[in-house]
N, C-alpha and C. Protein backbone atom coordinates (compact mmCIF):
# COMPACT_ATOMS: atom_id res chain seq x y z
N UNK A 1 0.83 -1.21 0.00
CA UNK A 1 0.00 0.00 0.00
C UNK A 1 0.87 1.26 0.00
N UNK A 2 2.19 1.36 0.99
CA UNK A 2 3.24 2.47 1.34
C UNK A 2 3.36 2.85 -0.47
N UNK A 3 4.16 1.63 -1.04
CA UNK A 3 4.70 1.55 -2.67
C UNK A 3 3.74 2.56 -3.60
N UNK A 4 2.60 1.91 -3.00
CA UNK A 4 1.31 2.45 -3.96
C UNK A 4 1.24 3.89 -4.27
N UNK A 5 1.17 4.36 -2.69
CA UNK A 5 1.23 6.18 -2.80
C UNK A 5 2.44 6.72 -3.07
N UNK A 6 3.90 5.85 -2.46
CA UNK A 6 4.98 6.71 -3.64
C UNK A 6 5.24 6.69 -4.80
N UNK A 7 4.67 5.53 -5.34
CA UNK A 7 4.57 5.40 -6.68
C UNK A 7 3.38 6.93 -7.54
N UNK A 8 2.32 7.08 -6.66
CA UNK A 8 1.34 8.27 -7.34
C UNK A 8 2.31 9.16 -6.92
N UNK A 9 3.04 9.52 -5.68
CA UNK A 9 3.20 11.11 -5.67
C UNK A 9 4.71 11.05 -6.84
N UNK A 10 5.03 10.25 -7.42
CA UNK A 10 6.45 10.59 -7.98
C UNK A 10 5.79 11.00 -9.42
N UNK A 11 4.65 10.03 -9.34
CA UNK A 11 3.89 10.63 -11.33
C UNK A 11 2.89 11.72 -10.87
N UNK A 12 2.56 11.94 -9.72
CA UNK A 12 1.88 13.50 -9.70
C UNK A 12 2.78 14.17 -9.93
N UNK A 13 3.96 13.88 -9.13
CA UNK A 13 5.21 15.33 -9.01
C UNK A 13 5.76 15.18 -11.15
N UNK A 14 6.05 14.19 -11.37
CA UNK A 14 6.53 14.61 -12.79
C UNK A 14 5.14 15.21 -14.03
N UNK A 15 4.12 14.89 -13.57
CA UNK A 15 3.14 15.65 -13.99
C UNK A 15 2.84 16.97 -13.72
N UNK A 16 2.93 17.05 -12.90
CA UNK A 16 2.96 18.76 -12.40
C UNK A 16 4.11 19.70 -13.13
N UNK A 17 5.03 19.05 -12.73
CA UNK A 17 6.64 19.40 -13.77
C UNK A 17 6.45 19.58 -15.25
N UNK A 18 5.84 18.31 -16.06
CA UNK A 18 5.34 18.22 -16.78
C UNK A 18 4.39 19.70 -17.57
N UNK A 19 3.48 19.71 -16.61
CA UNK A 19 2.70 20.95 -16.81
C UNK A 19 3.01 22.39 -17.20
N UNK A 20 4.06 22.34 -15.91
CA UNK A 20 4.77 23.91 -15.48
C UNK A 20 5.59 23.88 -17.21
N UNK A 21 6.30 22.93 -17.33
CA UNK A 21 7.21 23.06 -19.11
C UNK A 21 6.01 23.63 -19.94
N UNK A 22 5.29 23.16 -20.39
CA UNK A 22 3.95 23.20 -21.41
C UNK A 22 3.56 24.28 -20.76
N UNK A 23 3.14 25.08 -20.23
CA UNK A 23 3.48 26.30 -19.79
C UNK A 23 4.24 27.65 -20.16
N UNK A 24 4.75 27.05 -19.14
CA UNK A 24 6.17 28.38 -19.49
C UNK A 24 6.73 28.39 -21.32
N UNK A 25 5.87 27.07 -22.05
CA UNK A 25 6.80 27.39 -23.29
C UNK A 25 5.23 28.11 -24.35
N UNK A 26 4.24 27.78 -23.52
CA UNK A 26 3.22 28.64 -24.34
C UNK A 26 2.37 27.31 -25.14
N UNK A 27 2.62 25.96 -25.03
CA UNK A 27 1.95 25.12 -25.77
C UNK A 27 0.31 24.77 -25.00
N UNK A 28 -0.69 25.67 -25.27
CA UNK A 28 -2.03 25.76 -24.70
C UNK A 28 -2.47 24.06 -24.62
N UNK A 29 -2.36 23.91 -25.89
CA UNK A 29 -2.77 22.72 -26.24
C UNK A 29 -2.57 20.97 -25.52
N UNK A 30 -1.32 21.04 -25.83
CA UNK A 30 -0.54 20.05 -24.94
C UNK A 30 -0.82 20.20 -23.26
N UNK A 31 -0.62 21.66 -22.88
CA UNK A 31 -1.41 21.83 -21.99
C UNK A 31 -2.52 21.23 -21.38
N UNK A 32 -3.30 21.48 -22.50
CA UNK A 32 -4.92 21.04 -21.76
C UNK A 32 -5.08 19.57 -21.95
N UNK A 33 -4.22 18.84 -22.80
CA UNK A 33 -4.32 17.61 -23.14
C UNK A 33 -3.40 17.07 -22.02
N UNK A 34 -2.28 17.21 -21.54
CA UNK A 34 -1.54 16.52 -20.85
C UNK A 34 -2.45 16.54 -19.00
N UNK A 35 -3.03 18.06 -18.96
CA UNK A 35 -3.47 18.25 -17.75
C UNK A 35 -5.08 17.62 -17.53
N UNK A 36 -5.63 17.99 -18.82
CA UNK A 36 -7.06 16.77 -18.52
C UNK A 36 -6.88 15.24 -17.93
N UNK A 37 -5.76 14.58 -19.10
CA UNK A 37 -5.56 13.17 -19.27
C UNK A 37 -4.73 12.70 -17.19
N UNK A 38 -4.08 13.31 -17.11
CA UNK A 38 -3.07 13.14 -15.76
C UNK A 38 -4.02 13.03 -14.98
N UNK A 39 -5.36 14.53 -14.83
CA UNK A 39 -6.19 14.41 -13.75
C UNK A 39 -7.26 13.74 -14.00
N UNK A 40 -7.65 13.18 -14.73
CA UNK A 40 -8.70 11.78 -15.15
C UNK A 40 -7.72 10.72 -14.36
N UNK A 41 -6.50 10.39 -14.47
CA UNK A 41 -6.35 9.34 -14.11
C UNK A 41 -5.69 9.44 -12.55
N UNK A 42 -5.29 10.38 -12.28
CA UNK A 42 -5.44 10.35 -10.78
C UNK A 42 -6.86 10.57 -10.28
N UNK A 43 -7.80 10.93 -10.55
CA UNK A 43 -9.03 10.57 -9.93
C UNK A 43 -9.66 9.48 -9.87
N UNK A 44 -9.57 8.74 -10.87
CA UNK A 44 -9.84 7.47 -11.01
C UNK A 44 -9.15 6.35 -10.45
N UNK A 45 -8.07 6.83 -10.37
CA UNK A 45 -7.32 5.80 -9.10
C UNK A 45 -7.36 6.26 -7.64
N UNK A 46 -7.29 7.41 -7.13
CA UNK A 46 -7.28 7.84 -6.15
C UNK A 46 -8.96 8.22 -5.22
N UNK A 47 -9.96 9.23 -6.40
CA UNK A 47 -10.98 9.02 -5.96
C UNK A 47 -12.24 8.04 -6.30
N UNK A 48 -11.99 7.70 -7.00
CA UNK A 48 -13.59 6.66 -7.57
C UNK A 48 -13.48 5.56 -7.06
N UNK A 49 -12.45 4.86 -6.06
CA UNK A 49 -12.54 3.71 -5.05
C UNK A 49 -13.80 4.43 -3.72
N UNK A 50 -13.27 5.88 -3.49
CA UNK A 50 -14.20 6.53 -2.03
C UNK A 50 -15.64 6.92 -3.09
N UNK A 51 -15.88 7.00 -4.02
CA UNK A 51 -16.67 7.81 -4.90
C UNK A 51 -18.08 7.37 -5.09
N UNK A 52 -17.48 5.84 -5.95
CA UNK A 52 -18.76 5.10 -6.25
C UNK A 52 -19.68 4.39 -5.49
N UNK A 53 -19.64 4.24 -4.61
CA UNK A 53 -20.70 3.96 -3.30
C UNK A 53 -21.52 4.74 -3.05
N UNK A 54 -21.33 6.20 -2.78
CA UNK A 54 -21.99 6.87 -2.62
C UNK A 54 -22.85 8.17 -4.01
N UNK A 55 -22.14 7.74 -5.05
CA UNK A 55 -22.82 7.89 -6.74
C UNK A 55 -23.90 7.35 -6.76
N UNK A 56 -23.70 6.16 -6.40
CA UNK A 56 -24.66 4.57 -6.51
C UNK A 56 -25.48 5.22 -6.00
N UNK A 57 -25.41 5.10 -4.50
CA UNK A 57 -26.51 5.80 -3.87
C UNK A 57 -27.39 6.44 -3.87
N UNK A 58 -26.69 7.71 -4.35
CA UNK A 58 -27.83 8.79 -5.03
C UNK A 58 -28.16 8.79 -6.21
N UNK A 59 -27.66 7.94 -7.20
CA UNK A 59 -28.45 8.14 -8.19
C UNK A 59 -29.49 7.00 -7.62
N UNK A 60 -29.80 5.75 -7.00
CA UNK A 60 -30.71 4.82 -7.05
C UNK A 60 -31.95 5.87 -6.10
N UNK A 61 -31.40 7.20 -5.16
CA UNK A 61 -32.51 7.81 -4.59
C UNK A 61 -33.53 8.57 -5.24
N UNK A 62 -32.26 9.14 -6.24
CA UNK A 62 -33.07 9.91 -6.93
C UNK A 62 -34.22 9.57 -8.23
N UNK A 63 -33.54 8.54 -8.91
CA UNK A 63 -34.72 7.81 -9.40
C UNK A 63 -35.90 7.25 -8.60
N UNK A 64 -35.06 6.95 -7.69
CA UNK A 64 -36.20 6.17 -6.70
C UNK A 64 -37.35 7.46 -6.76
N UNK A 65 -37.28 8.33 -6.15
CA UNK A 65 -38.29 9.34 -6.02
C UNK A 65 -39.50 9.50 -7.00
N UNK A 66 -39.10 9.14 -7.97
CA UNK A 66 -40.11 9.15 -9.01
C UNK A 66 -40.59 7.80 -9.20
N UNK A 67 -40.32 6.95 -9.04
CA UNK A 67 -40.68 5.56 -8.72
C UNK A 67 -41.08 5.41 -7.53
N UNK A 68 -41.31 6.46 -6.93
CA UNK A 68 -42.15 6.27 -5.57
C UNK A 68 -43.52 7.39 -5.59
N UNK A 69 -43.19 7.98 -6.99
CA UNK A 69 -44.07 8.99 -7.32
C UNK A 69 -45.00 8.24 -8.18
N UNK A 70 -44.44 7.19 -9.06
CA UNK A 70 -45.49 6.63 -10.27
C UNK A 70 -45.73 5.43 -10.23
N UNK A 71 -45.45 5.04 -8.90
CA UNK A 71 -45.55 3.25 -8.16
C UNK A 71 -44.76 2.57 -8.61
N UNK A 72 -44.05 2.88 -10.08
CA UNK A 72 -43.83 1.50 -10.73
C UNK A 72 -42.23 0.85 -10.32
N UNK A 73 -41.90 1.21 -9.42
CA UNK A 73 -40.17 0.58 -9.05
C UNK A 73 -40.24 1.18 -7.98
N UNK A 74 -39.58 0.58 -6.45
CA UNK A 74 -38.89 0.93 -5.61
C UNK A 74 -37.32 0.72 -5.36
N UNK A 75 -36.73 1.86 -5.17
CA UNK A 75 -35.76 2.26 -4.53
C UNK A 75 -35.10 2.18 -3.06
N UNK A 76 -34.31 0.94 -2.77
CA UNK A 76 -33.38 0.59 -1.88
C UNK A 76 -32.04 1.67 -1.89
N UNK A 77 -32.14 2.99 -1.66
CA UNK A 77 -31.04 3.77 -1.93
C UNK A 77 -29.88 3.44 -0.91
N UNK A 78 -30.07 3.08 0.28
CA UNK A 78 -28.80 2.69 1.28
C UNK A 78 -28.06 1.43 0.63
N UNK A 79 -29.11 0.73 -0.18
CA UNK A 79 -27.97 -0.63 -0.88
C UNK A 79 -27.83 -0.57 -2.23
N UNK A 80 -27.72 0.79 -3.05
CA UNK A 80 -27.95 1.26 -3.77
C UNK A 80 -28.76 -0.05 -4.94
N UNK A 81 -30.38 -0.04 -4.22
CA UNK A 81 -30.64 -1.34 -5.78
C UNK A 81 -31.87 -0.92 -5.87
N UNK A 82 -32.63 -1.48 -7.00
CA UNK A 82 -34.15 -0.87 -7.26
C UNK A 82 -34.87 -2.18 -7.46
N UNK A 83 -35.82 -1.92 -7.12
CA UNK A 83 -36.91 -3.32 -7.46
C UNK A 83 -37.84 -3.37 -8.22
N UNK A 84 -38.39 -3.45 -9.10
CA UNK A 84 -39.35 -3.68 -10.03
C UNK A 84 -40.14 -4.52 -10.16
N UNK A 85 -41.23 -4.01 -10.23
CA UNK A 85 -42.52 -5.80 -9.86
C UNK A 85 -43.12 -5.30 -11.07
N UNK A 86 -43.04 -5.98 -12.33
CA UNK A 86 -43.45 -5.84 -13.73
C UNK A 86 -44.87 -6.64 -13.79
N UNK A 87 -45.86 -6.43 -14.67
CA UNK A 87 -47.05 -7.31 -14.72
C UNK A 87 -46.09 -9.02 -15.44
N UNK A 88 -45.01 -8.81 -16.10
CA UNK A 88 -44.46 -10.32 -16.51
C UNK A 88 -43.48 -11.18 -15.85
N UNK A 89 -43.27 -9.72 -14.07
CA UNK A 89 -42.21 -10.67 -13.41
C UNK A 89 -41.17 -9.61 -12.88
N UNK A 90 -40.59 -9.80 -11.47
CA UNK A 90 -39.73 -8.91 -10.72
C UNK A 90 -38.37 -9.06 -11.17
N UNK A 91 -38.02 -8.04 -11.36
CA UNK A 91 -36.35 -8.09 -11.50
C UNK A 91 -35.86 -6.91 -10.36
N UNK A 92 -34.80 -6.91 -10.27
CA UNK A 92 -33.75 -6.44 -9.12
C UNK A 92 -32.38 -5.83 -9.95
N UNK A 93 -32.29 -4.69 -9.73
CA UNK A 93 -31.07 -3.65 -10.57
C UNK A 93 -30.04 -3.49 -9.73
N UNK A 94 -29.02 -3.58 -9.45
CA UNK A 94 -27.85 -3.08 -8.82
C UNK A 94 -27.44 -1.89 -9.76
N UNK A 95 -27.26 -0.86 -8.57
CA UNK A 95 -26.65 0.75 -9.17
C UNK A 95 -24.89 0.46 -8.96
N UNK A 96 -24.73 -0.03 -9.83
CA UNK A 96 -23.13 -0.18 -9.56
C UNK A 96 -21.65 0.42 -10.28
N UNK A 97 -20.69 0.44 -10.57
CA UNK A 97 -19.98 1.04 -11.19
C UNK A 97 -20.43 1.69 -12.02
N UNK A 98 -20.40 1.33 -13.55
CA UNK A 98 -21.21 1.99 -14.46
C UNK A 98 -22.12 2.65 -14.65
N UNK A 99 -23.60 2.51 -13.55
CA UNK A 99 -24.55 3.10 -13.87
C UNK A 99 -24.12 4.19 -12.61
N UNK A 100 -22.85 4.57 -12.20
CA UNK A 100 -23.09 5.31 -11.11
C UNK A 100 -22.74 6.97 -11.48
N UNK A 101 -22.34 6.88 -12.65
CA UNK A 101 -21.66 8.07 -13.22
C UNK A 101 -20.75 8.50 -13.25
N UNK A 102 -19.52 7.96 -12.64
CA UNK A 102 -18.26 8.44 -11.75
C UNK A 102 -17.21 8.16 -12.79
N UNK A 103 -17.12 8.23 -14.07
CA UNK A 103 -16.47 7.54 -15.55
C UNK A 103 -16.56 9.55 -16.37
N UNK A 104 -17.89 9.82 -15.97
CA UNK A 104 -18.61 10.97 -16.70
C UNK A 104 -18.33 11.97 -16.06
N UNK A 105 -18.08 11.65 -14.71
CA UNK A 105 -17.72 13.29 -13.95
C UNK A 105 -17.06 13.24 -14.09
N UNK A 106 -15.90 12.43 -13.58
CA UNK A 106 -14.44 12.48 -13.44
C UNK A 106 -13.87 13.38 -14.87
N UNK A 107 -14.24 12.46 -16.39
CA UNK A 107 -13.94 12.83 -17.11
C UNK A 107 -14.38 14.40 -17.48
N UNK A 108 -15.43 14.46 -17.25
CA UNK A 108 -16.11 16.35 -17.42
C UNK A 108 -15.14 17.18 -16.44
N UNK A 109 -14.98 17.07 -15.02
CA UNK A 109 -14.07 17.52 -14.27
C UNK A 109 -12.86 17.87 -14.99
N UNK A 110 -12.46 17.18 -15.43
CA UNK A 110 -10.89 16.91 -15.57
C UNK A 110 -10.92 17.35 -17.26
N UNK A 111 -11.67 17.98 -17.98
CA UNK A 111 -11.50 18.86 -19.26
C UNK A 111 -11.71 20.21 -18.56
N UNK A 112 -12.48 20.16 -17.61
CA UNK A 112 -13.31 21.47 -17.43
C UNK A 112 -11.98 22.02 -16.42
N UNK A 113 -11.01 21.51 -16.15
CA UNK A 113 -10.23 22.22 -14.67
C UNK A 113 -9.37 23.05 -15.74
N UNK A 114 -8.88 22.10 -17.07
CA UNK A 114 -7.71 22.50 -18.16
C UNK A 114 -8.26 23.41 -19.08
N UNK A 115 -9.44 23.88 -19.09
CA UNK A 115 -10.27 24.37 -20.19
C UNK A 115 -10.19 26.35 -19.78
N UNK A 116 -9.64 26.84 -20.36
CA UNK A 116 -8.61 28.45 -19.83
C UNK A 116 -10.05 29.22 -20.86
N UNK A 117 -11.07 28.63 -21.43
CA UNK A 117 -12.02 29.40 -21.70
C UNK A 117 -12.88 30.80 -20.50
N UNK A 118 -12.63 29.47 -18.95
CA UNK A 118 -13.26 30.24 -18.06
C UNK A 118 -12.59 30.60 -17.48
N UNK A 119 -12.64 31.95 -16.37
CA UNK A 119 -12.34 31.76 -15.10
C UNK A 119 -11.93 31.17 -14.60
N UNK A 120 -11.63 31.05 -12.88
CA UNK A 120 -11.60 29.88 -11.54
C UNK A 120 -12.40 30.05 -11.27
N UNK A 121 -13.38 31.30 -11.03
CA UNK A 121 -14.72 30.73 -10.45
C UNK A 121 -15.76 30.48 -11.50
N UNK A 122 -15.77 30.78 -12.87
CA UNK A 122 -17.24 30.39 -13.70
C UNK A 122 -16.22 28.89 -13.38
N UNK A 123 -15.19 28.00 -13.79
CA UNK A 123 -15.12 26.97 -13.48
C UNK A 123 -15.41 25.97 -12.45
N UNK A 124 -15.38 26.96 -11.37
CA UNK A 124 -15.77 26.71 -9.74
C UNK A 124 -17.59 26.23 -10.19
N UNK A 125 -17.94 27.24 -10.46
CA UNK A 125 -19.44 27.03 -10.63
C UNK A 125 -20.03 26.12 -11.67
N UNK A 126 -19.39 25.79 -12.79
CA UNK A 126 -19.63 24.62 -14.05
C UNK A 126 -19.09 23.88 -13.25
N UNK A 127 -18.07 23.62 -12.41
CA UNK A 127 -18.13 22.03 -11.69
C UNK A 127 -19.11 21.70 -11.05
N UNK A 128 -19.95 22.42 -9.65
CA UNK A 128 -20.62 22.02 -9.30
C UNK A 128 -21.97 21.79 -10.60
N UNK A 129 -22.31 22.46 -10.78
CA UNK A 129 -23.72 22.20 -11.75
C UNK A 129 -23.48 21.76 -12.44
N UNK A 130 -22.02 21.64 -13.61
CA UNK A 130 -22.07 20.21 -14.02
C UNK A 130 -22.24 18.79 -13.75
N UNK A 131 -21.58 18.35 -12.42
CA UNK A 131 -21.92 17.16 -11.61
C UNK A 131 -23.40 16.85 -11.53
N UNK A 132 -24.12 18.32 -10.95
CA UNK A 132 -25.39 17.81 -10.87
C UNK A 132 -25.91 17.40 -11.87
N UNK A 133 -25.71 18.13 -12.71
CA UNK A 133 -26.63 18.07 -14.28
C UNK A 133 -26.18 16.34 -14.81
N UNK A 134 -24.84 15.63 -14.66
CA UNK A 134 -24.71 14.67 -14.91
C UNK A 134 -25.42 13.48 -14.37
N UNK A 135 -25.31 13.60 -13.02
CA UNK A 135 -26.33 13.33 -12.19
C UNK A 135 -27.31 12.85 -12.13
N UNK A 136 -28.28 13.80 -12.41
CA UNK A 136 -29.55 13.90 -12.70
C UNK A 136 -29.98 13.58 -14.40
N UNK A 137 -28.81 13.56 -15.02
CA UNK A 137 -28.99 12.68 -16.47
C UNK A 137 -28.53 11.44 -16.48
N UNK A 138 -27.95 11.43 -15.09
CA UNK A 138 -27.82 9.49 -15.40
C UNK A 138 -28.88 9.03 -14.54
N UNK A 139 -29.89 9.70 -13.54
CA UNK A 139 -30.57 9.34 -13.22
C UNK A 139 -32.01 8.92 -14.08
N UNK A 140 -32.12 9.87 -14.63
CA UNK A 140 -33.18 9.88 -15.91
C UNK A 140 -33.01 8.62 -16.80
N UNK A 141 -31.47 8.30 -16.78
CA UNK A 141 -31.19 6.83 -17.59
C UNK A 141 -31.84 5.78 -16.67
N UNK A 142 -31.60 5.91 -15.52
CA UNK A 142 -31.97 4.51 -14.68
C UNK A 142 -33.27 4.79 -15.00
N UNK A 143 -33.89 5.68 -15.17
CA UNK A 143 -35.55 5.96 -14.66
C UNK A 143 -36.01 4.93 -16.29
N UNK A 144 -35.72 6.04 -17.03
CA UNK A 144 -36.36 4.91 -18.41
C UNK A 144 -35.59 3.40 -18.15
N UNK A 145 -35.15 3.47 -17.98
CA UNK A 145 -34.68 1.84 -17.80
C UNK A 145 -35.53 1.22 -16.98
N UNK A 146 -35.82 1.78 -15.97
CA UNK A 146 -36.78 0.64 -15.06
C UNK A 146 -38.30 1.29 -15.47
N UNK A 147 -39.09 2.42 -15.99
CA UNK A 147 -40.15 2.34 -16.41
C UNK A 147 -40.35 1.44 -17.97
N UNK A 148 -39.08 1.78 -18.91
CA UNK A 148 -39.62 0.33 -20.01
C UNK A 148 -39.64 -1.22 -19.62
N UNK A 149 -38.89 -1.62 -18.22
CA UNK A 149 -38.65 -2.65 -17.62
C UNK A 149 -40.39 -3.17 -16.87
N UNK A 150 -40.59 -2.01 -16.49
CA UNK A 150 -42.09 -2.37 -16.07
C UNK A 150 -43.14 -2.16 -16.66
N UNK A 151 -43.40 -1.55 -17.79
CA UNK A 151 -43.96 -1.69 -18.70
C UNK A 151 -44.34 -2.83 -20.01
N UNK A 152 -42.79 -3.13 -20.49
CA UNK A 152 -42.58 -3.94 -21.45
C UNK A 152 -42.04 -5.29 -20.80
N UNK A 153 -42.01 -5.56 -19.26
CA UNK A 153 -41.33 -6.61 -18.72
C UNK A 153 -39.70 -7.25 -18.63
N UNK A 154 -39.21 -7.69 -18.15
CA UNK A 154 -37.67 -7.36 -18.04
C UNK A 154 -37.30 -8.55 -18.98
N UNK A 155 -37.57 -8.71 -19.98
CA UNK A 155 -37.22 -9.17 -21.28
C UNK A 155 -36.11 -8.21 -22.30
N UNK A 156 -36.98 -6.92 -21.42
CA UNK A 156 -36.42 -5.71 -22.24
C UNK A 156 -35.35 -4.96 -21.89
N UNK A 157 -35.09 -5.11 -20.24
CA UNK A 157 -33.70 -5.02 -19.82
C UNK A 157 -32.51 -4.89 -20.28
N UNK A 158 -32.05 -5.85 -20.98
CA UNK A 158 -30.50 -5.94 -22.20
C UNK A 158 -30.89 -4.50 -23.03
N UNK A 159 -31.79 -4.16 -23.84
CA UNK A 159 -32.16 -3.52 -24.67
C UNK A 159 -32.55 -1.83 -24.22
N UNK A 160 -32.81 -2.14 -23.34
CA UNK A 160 -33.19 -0.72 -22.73
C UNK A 160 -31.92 -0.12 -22.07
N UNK A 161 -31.03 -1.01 -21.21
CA UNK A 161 -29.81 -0.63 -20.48
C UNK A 161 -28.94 -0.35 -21.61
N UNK A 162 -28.39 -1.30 -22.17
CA UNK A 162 -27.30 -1.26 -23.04
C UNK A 162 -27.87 -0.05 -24.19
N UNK A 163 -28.98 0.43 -25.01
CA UNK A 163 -29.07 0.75 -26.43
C UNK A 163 -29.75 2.04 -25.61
N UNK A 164 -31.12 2.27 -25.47
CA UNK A 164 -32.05 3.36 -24.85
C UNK A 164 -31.45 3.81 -23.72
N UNK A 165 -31.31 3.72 -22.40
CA UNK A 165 -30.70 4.59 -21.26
C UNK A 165 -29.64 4.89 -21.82
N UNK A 166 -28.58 4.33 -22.87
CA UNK A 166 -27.80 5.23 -22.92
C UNK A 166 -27.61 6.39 -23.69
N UNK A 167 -28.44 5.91 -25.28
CA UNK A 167 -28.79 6.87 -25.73
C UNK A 167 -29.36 8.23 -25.33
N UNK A 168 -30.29 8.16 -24.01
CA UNK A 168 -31.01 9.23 -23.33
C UNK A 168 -29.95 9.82 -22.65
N UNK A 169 -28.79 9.08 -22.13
CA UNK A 169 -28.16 9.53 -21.34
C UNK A 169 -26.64 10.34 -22.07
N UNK A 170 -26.07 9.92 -23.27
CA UNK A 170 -25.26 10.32 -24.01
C UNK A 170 -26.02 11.82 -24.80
N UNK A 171 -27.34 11.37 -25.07
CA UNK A 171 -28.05 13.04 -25.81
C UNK A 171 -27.69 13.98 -24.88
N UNK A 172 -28.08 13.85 -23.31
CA UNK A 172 -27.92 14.53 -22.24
C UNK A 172 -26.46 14.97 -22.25
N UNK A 173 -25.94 14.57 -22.67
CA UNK A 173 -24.30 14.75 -22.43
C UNK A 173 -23.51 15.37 -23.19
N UNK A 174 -24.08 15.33 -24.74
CA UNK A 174 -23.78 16.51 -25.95
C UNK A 174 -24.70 17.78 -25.13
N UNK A 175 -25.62 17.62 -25.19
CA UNK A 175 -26.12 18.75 -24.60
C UNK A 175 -24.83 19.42 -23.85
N UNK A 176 -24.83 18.68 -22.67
CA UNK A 176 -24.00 19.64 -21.74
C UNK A 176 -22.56 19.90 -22.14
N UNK A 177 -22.21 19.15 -22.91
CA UNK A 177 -20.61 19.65 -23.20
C UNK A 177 -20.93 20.72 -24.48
N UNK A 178 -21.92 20.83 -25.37
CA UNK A 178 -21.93 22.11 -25.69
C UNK A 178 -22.15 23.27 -25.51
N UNK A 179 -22.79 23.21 -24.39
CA UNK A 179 -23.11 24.33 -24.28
C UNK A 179 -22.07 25.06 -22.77
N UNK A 180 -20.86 23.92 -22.62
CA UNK A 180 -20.22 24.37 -21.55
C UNK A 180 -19.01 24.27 -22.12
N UNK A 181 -18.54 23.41 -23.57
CA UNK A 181 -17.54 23.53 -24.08
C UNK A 181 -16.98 24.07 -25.48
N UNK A 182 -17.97 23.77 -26.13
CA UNK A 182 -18.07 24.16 -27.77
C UNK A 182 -18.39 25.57 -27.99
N UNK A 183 -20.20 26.03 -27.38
CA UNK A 183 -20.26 27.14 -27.49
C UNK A 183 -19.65 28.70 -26.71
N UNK A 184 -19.20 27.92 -25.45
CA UNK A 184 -18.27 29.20 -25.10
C UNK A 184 -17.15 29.60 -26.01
N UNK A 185 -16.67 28.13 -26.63
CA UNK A 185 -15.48 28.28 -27.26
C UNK A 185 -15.34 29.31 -28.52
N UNK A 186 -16.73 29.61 -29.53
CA UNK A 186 -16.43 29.55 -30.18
C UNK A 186 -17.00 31.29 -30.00
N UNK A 187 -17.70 31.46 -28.85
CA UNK A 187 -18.17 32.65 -28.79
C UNK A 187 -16.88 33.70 -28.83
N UNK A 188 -16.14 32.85 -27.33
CA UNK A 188 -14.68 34.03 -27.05
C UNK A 188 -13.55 33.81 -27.93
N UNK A 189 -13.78 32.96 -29.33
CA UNK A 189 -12.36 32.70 -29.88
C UNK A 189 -12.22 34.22 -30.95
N UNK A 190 -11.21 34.12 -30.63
CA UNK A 190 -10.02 35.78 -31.53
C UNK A 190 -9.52 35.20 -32.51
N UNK A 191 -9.49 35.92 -33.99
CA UNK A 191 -8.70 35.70 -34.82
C UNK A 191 -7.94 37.07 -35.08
N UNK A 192 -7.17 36.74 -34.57
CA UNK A 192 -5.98 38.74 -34.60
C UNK A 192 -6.70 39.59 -33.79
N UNK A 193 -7.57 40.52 -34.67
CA UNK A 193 -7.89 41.58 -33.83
C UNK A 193 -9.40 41.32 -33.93
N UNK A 194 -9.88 40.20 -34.59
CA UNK A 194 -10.94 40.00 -34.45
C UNK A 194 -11.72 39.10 -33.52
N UNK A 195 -12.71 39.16 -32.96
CA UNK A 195 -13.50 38.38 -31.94
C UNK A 195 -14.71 38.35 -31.63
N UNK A 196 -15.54 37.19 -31.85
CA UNK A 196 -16.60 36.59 -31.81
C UNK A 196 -17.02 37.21 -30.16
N UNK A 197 -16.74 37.52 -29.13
CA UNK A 197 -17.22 37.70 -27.95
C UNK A 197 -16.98 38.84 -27.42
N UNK A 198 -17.56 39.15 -26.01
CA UNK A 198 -16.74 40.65 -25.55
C UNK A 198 -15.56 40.90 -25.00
N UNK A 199 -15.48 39.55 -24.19
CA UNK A 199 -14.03 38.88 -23.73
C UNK A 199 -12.49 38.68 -24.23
């Protein structure tokens, strides 16, 4: 375990180093690519072991809520699982890695820290409401997933998880990266003395 963390702080410390060069020599680019990619993967090793338990969690509450609003699924949010009593038969969902979101923040986080479009604080503030907004769009995935599950019977499960929740959940996700990455971009970009923004 000792090995483990000197092994991260010696590739944090040459990443950081890393950074400060790409920097000081003016390469934006490399920049944002070297500093996204580093902090995706120290989060993912460092936080999404403490992370996804409690992802799980709330996303199985928050669907739950509406499945406690339209009868058709209950929500076990302390063991993060949902239950479904279909007219063709009960199935049982575990909210687990994948459906927990922690793949989607991490990665949104970790463009959005390298992304010199904003501020520190409009970034401060697109982190939090980005999370939520992810959130609450992967919750919307579980939700159609377990209302076509109880509707159409859990035959439909494979088909709804794998093809439909994600589709609902990937639309959700262009959404938000354009309008937090594309269209700022293209508002404040300068060509010489010219510029698309006021900024």
């Amino acid at each position: 375990m000792m090995l483990r963390y000197i092994i991260c702080a010696v590739l944090v410390a040459a990443w950081i180093y890393l950074l400060s060069v790409l920097d000081r020599a003016k390469l934006n680019f490399w920049h944002f690519i070297a500093g996204s990619l580093g902090l995706f993967l120290f989060l993912m090793v460092m936080i999404r072991p403490v992370m996804v338990d409690p992802l799980s969690k709330t996303v199985a509450a928050m669907a739950g809520l509406i499945g406690s609003i339209t009868k058709t699924f209950t929500a076990f949010f302390r063991y993060g699982i949902i239950f479904i009593n279909s007219a063709s038969g009960a199935i049982t969902l575990q909210i687990d890695f994948e459906c927990s979101g922690i793949i989607e923040i991490m990665a949104y986080l970790s463009l959005l820290v390298f992304f010199r479009v904003y501020t520190k604080h409009e970034r401060v503030f697109l982190s939090i409401a980005g999370v939520a907004y992810i959130m609450i769009a992967n919750a919307l995935r579980v939700l159609v997933i377990c209302e076509a599950i109880y509707f159409l019977g859990p035959e439909v499960y494979h088909v709804s998880h794998a093809i439909v929740g994600r589709i609902v959940f990937y639309v959700l996700s262009i959404v938000l990266y354009f309008f937090v990455f594309t269209k700022p971009h293209i508002i404040r970009m300068k060509i010489g003395k010219f510029t698309y923004g006021h900024s």
